[in-house]
Protein backbone atom coordinates (compact mmCIF):
# COMPACT_ATOMS: atom_id res chain seq x y z
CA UNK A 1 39.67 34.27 -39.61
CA UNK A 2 36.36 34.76 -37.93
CA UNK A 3 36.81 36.24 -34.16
CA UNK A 4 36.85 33.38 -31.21
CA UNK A 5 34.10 33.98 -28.60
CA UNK A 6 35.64 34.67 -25.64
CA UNK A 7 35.37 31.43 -23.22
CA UNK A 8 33.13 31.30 -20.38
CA UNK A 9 33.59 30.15 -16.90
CA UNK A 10 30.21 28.11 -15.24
CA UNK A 11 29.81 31.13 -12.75
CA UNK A 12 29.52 33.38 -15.48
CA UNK A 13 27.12 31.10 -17.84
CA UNK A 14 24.98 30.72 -14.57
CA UNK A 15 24.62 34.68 -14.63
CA UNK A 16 23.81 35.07 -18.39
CA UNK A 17 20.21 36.87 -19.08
CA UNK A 18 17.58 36.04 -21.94
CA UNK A 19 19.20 35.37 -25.05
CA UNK A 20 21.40 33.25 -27.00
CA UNK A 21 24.98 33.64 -26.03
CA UNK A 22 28.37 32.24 -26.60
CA UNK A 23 30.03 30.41 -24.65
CA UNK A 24 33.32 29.54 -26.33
CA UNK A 25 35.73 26.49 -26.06
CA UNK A 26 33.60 24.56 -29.51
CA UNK A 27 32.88 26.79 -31.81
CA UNK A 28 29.27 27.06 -32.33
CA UNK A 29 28.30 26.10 -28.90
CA UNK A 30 25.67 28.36 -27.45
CA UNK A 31 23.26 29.09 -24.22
CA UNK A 32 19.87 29.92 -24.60
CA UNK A 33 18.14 31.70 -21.98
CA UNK A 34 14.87 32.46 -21.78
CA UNK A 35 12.58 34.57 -20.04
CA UNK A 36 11.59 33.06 -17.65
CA UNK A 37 15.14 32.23 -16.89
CA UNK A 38 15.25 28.38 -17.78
CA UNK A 39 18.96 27.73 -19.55
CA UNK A 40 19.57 24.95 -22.47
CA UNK A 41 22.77 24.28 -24.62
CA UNK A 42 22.58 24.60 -28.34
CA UNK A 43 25.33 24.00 -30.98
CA UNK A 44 24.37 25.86 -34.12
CA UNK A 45 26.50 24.15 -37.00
CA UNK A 46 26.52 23.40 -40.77
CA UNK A 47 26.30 19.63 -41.72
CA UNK A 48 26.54 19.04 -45.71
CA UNK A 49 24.47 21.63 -47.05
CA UNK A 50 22.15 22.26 -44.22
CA UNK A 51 22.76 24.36 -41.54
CA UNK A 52 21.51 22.66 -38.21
CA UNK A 53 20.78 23.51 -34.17
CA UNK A 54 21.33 20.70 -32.27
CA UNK A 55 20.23 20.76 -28.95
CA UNK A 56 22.47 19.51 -26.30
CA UNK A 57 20.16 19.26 -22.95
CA UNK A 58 18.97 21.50 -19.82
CA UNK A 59 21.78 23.51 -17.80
CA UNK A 60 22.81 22.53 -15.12
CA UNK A 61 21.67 19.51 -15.72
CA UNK A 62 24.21 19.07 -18.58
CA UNK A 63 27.39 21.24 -17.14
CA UNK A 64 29.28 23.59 -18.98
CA UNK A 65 32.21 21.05 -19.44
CA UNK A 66 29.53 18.03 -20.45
CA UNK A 67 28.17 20.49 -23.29
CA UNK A 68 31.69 21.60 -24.97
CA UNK A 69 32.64 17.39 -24.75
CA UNK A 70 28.95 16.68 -26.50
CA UNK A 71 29.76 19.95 -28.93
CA UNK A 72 33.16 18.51 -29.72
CA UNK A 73 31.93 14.79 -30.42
CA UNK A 74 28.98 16.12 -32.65
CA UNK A 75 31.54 18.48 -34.54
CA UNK A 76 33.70 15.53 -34.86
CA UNK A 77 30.68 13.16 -35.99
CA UNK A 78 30.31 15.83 -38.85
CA UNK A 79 33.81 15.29 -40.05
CA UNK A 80 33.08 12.05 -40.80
CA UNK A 81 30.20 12.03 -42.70
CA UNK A 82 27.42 11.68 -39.62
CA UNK A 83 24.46 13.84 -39.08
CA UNK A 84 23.64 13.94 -35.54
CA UNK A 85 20.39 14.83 -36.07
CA UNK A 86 19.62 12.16 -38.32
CA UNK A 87 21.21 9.85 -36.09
CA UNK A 88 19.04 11.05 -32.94
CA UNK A 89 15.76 10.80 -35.04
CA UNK A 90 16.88 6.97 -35.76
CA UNK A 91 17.89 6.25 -32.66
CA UNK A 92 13.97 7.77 -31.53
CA UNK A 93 12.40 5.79 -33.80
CA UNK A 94 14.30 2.76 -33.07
CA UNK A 95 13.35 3.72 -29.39
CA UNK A 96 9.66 3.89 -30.09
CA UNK A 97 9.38 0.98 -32.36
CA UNK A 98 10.70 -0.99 -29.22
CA UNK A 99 8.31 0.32 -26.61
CA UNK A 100 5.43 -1.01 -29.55
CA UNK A 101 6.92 -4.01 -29.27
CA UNK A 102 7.30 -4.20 -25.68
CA UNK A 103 3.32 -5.05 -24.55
CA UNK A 104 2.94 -8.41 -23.18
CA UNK A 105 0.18 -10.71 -23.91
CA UNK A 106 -2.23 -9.93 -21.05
CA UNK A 107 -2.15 -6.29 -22.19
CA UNK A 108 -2.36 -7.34 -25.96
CA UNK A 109 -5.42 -9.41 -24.63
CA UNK A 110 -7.33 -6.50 -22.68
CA UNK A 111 -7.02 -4.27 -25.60
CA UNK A 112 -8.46 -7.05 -28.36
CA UNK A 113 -11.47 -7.79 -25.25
CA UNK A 114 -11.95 -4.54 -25.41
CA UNK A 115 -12.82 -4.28 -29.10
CA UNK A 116 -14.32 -7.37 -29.55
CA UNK A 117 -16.30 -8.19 -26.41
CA UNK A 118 -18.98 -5.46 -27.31
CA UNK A 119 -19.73 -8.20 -30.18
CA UNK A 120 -21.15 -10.35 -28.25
CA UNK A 121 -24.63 -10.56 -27.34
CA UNK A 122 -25.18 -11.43 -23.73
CA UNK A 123 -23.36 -11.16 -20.46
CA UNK A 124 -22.87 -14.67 -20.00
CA UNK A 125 -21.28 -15.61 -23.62
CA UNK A 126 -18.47 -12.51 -22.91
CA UNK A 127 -17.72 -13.82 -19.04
CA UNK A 128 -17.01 -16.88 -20.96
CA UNK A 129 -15.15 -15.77 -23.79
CA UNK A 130 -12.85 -14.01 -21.26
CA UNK A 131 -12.90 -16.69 -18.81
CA UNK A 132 -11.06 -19.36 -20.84
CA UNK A 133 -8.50 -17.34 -21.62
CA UNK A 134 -7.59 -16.02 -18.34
CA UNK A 135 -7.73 -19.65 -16.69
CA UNK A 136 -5.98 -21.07 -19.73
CA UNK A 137 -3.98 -18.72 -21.37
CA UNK A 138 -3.04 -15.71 -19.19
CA UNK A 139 -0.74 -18.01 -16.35
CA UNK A 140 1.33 -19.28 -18.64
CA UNK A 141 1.67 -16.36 -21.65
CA UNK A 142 0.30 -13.19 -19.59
CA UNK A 143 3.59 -11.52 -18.50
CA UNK A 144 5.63 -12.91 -21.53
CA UNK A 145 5.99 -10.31 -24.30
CA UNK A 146 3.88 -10.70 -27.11
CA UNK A 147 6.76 -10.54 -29.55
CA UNK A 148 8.57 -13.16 -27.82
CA UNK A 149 5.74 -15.84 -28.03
CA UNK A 150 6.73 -19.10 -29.77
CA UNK A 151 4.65 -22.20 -30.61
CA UNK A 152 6.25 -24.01 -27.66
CA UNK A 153 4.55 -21.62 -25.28
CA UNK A 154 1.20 -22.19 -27.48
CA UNK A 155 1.92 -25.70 -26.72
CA UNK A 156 2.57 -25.36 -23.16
CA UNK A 157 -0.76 -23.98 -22.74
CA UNK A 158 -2.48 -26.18 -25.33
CA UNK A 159 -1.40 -30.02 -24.77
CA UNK A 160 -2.58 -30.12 -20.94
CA UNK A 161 -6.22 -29.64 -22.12
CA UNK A 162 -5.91 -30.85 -25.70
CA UNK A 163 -6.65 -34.05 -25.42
CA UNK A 164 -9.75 -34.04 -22.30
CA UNK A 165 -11.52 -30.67 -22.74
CA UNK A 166 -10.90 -30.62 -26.53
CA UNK A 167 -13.93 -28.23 -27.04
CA UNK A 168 -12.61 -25.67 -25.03
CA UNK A 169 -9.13 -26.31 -25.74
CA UNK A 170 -9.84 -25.59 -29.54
CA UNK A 171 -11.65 -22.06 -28.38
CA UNK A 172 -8.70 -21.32 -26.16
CA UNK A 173 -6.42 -21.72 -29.56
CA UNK A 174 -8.75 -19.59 -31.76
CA UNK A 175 -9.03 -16.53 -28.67
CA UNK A 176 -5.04 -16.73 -28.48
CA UNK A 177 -4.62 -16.95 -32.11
CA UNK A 178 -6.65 -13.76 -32.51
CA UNK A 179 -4.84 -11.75 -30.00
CA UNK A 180 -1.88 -12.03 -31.40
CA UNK A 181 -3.25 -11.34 -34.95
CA UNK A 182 -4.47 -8.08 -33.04
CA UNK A 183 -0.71 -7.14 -31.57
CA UNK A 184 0.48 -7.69 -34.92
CA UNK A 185 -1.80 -5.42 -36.74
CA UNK A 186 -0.84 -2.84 -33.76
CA UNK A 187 2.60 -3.15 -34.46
CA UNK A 188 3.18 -4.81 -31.53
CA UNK A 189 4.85 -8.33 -33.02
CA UNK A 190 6.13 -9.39 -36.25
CA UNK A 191 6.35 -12.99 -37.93
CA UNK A 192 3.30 -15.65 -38.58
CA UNK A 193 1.35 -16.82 -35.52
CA UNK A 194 2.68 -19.44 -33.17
CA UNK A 195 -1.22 -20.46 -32.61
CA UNK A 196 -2.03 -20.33 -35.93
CA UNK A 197 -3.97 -24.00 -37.02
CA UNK A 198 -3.20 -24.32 -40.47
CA UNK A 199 -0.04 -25.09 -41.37
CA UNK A 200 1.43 -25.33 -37.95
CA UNK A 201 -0.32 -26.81 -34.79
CA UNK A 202 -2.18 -29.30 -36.95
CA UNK A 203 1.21 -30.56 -37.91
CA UNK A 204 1.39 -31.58 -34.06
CA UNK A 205 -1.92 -31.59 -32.58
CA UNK A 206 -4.23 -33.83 -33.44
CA UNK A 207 -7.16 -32.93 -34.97
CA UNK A 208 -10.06 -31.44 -32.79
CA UNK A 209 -13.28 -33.35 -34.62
CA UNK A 210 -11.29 -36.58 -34.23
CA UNK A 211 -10.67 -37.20 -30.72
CA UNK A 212 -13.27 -34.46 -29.19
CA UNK A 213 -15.91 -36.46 -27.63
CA UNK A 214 -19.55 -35.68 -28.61
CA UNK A 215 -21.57 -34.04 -26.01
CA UNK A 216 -24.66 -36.21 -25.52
CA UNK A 217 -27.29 -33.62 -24.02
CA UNK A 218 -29.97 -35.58 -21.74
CA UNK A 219 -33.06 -36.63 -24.19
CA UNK A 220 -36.87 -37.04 -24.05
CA UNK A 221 -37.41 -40.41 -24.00
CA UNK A 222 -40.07 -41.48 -26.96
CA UNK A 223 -42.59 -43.35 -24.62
CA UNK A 224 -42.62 -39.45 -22.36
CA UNK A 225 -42.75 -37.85 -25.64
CA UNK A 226 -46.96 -37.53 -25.57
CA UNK A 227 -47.16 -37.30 -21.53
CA UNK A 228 -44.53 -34.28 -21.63
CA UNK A 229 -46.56 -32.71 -24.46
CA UNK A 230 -49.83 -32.57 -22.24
CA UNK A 231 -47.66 -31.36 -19.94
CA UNK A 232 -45.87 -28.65 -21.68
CA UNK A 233 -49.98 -27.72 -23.04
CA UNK A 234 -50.82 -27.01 -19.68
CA UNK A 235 -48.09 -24.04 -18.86
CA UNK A 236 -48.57 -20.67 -19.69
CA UNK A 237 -45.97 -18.28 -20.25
CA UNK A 238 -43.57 -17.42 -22.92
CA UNK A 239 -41.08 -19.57 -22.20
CA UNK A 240 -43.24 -23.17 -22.52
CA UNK A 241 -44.91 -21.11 -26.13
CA UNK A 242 -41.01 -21.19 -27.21
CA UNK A 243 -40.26 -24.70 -25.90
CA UNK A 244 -43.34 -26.30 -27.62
CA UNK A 245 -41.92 -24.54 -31.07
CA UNK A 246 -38.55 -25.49 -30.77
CA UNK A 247 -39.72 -29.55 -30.21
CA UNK A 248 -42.26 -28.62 -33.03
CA UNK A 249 -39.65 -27.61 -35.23
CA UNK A 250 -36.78 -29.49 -33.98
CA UNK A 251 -34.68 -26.27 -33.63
CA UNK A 252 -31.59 -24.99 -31.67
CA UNK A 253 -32.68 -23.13 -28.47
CA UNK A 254 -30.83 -20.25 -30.30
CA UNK A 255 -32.39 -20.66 -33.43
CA UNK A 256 -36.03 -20.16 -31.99
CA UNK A 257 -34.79 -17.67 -28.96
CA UNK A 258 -33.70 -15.09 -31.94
CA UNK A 259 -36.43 -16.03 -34.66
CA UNK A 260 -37.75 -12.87 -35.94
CA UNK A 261 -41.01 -12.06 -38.03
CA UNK A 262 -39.38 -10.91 -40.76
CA UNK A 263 -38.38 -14.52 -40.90
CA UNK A 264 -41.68 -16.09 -41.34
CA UNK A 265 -43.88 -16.51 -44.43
CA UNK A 266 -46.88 -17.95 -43.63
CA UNK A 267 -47.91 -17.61 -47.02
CA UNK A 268 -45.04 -19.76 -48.44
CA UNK A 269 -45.83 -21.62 -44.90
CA UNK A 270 -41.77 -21.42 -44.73
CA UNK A 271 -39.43 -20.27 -41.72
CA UNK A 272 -36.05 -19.40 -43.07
CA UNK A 273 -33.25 -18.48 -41.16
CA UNK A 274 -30.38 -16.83 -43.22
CA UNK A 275 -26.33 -17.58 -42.53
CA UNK A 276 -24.68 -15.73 -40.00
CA UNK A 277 -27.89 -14.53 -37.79
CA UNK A 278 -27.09 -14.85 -34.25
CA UNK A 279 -26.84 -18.06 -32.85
CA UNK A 280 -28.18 -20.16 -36.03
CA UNK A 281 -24.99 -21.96 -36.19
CA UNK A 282 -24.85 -21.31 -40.06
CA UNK A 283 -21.49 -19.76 -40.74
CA UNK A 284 -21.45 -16.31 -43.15
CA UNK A 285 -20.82 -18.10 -45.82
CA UNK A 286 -23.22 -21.16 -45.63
CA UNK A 287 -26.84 -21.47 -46.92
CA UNK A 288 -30.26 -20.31 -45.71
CA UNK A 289 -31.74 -22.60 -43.20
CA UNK A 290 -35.65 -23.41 -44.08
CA UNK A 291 -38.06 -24.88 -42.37
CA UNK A 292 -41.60 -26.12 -43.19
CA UNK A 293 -43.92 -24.64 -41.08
CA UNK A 294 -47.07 -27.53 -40.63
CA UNK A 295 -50.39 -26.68 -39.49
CA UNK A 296 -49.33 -26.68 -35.35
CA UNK A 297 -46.73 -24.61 -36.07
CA UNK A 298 -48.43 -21.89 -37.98
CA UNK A 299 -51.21 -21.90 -35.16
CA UNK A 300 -48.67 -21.28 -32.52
CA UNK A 301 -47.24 -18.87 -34.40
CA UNK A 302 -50.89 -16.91 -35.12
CA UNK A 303 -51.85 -16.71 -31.39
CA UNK A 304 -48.29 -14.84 -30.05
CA UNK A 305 -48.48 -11.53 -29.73
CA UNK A 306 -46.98 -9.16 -31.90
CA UNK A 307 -44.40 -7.24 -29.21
CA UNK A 308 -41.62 -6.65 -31.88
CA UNK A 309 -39.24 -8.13 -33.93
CA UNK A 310 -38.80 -10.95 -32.04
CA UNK A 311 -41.25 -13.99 -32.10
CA UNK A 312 -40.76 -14.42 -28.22
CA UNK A 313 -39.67 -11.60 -26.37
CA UNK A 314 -39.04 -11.94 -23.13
CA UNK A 315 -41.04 -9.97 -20.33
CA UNK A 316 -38.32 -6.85 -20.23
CA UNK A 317 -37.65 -6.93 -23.81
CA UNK A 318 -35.10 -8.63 -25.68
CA UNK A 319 -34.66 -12.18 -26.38
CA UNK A 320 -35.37 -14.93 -23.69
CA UNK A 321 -31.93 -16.29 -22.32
CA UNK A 322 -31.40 -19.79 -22.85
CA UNK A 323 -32.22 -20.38 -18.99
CA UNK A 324 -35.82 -19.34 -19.90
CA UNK A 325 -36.17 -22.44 -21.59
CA UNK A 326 -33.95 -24.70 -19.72
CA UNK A 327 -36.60 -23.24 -16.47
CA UNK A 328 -39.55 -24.75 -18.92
CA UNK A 329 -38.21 -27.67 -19.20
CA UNK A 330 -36.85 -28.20 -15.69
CA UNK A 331 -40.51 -27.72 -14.12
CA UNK A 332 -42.62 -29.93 -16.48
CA UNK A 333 -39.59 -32.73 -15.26
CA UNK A 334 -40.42 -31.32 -11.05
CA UNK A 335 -44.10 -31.29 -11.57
CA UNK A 336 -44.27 -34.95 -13.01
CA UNK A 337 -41.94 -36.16 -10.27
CA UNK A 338 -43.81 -34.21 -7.39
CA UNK A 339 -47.14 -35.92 -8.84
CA UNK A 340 -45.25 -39.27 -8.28
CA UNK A 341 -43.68 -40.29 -12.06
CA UNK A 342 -40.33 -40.33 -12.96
CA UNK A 343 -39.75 -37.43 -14.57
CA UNK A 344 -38.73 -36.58 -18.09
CA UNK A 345 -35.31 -37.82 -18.21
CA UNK A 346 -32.57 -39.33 -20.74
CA UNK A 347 -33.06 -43.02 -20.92
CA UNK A 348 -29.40 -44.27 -20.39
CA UNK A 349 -28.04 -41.46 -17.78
CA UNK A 350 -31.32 -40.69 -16.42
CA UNK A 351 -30.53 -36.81 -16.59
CA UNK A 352 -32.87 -34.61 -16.77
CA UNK A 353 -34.03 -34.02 -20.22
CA UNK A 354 -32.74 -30.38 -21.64
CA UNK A 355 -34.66 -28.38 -24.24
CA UNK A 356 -31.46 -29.61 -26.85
CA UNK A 357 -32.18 -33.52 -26.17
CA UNK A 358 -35.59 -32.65 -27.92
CA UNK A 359 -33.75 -32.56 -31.00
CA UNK A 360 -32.13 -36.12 -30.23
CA UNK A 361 -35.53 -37.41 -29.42
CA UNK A 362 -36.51 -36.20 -32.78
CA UNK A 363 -33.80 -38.22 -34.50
CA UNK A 364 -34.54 -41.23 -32.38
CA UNK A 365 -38.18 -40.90 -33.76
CA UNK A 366 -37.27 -40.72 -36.98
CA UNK A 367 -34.85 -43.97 -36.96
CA UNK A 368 -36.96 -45.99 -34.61
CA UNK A 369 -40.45 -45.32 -35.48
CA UNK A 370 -40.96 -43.97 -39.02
CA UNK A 371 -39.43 -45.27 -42.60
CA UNK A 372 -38.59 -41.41 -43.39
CA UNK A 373 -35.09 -41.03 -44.76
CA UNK A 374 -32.25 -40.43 -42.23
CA UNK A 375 -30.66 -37.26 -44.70
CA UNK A 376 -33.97 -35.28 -44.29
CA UNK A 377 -33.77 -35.87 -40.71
CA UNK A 378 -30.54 -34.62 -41.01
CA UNK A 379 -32.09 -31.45 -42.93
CA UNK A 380 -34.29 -30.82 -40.31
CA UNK A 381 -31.71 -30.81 -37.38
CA UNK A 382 -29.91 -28.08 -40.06
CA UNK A 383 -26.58 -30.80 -39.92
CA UNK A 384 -24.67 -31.11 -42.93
CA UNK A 385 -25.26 -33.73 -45.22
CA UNK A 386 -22.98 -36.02 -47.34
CA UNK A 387 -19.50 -35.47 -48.83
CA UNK A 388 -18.46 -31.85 -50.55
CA UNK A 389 -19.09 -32.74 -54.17
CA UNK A 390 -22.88 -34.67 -52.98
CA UNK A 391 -23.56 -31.27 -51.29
CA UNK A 392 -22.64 -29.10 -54.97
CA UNK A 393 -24.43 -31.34 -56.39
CA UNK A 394 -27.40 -32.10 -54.47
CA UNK A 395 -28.87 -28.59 -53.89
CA UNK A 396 -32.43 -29.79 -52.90
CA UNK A 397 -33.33 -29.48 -48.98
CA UNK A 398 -36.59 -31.86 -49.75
CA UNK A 399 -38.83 -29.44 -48.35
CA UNK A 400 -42.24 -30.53 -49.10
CA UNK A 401 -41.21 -34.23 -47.93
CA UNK A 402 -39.70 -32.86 -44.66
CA UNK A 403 -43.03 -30.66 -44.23
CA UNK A 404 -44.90 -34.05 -44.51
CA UNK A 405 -42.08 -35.32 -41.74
CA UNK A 406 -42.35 -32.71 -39.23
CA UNK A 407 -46.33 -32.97 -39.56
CA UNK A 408 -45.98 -36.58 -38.59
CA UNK A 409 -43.57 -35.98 -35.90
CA UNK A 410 -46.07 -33.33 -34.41
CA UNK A 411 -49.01 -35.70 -34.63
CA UNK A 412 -46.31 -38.11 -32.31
CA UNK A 413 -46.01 -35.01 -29.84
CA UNK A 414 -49.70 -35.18 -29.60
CA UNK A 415 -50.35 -38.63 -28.90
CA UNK A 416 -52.62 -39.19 -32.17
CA UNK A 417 -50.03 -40.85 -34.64
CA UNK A 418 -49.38 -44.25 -34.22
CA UNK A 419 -46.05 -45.12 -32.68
CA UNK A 420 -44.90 -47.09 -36.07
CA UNK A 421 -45.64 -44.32 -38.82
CA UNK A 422 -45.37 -45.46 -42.25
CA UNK A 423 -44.50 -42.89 -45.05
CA UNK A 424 -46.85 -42.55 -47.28
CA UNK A 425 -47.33 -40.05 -50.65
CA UNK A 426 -43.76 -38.59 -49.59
CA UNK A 427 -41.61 -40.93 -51.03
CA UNK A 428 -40.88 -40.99 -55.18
């Protein structure tokens, strides 16, 4: 029978150099000391076929009596078929998988900004992005944890603004949606998505492109059209060069603001703008955007300046900001009042016209004043046309017909085409 260490009184264990000692009472239990005098309890013991050291905690912290009761329980947890080191490693993973679990949406949110924010192009776009969710989202979901989120809280966010700003409503949805996806891919929740769309909030919100209310920018009116051209000839400056090719062309402000050479044949006499470039509005996955370029538009395009990629850069470099050509717009509209006119503004709210509502006073043009077909207009504005199966099976974007369009719609700019324009040799 193997010799039982002699037991040890606290005073004594207290006194007890560097080493490993025994300390008696559980047999096994043991005081390590090191050099530098720090003192920890240890119970070296055989568990199955492995021999382990468990460590018991910091003297005096634990106390001599603690550490033979802990000694005694593990010894005991042995006997019935526990390893307390296994258990201890579960009970730390168990610990750690709940501290991943514990971040609450704000802090799921400022990590997912973090990574995604640097996507986005300017200033103003990411203090958006980040503004509707923190108006929105944050004080009703910030402090709650993200594991914890059901669709009811989605809901409690969603249904005061579903219905009157649906627009931003929607983007709210998609931002929350994502942050979550983000927590769970951290290992932060489990389950689907309470703000997921498909599958579960269409089933009880109604559906955004049904109730959202389309945004009606302020237009050019078609009797201004000719006057705010002669206008518009008169500027200088980048910003009126862009504007005159974005009503030439009928474009997004985006569109033109982030055209790039590389873009244009003039050859082929073709602008095409590919899916997925910044701010065309063509998803990833859609189809290449082209437009015919007509004799204006290739002039404008031969007398810029060759400063880069870009087909306008702005003064400092870069792209011009939308502002640049709301500015444009804004001072032919000033000018025209100042000289005693009305202005250049939309015909039923009398706004003043925005670089967009060029595009609506292109459509208007088209309707009112030619006999051109309303699906290349459609074309040109880069708007889906028809039903899914037309669209497979109409692949044509009438290209030559809506060069002969956009020709006549530039000769309207100008003042020379007559205000009825009759197709002619396009047709067939």
């Amino acid at each position: 029978m193997p010799k039982r260490a002699k037991e040890l009184s606290a005073i004594e264990v207290r006194r007890l150099g560097p080493g490993v000692h025994n300390v008696g009472g559980v047999a096994g239990l043991l005081m390590q000391v090191s050099d530098n005098g720090a003192q920890s309890w240890l119970l070296r013991v055989r568990v199955g076929d492995k021999r382990r050291e468990i460590g018991l905690g910091p003297f005096p912290e634990v106390s001599l009596a603690k550490a033979r009761e802990k000694a005694a329980e593990a010894k005991e947890a042995i006997r019935s078929g526990v390893d307390p080191v296994e258990v201890r490693k579960a009970a730390r993973s168990a610990l750690l998988a709940s501290q991943r679990l514990g971040l609450t949406f704000s802090e799921a949110f400022e990590k997912y900004a973090a990574k995604k924010l640097p996507e986005l192009r300017t200033e103003r776009y990411r203090d958006q992005w980040r503004a509707t969710v923190v108006k929105y989202a944050i004080p009703e979901l910030g402090g709650m944890l993200v594991q914890d989120i059901t669709r009811e809280d989605i809901l409690r966010v969603l249904h005061p603004i579903w219905e009157t700003r649906t627009e931003t409503a929607t983007k709210v949805r998609q931002r929350v949606e994502k942050t979550l996806d983000y927590a769970k891919a951290a290992g932060h929740r489990t389950g689907d998505n309470p703000a997921a769309w498909r599958g579960n909030l269409e089933l009880v919100l109604s559906s955004p492109n049904k109730i959202a209310a389309k945004e009606n920018y302020p237009a050019l009116q078609l009797d201004d059209a000719a006057r705010w051209w002669a206008d518009l000839q008169s500027r200088d400056g980048i910003g009126a060069t862009a504007l005159a090719f974005q009503a030439l062309t009928a474009s997004r402000s985006g569109a033109v603001r982030f055209a790039t050479w590389d873009e244009i044949d003039l050859g082929a006499r073709l602008w095409t703008i590919q899916p997925g470039r910044a701010a065309s509005k063509i998803a990833p996955t859609g189809k290449p955007h082209r437009v015919p370029l007509t004799d204006a538009m290739i002039a404008l395009l031969k007398a810029l300046p060759r400063m880069g990629d870009l087909l306008f850069t702005a003064p400092r470099g870069g792209s011009l900001s939308d502002a640049t050509l709301g500015k444009s717009m804004r001072s032919l509209h000033e000018v025209d009042v100042k000289r005693g006119g009305v202005g250049y503004v939309d015909a039923k709210t009398k706004a003043q016209a925005v670089p967009h509502g060029l595009r609506s006073c292109f459509r208007v043009w088209v309707t009112e004043r030619t006999n051109f077909d309303g699906d290349m207009a459609e074309i040109a504005l880069a708007h889906i046309v028809g039903s899914k199966v037309r669209q497979a099976y109409d692949r044509s974007d009438m290209i030559e017909k809506r060069r002969a369009m956009m020709d006549a719609w530039g000769r309207f700019l100008t003042g020379e085409a007559e205000r009825k324009v009759v197709k002619i040799g396009v047709g067939g």
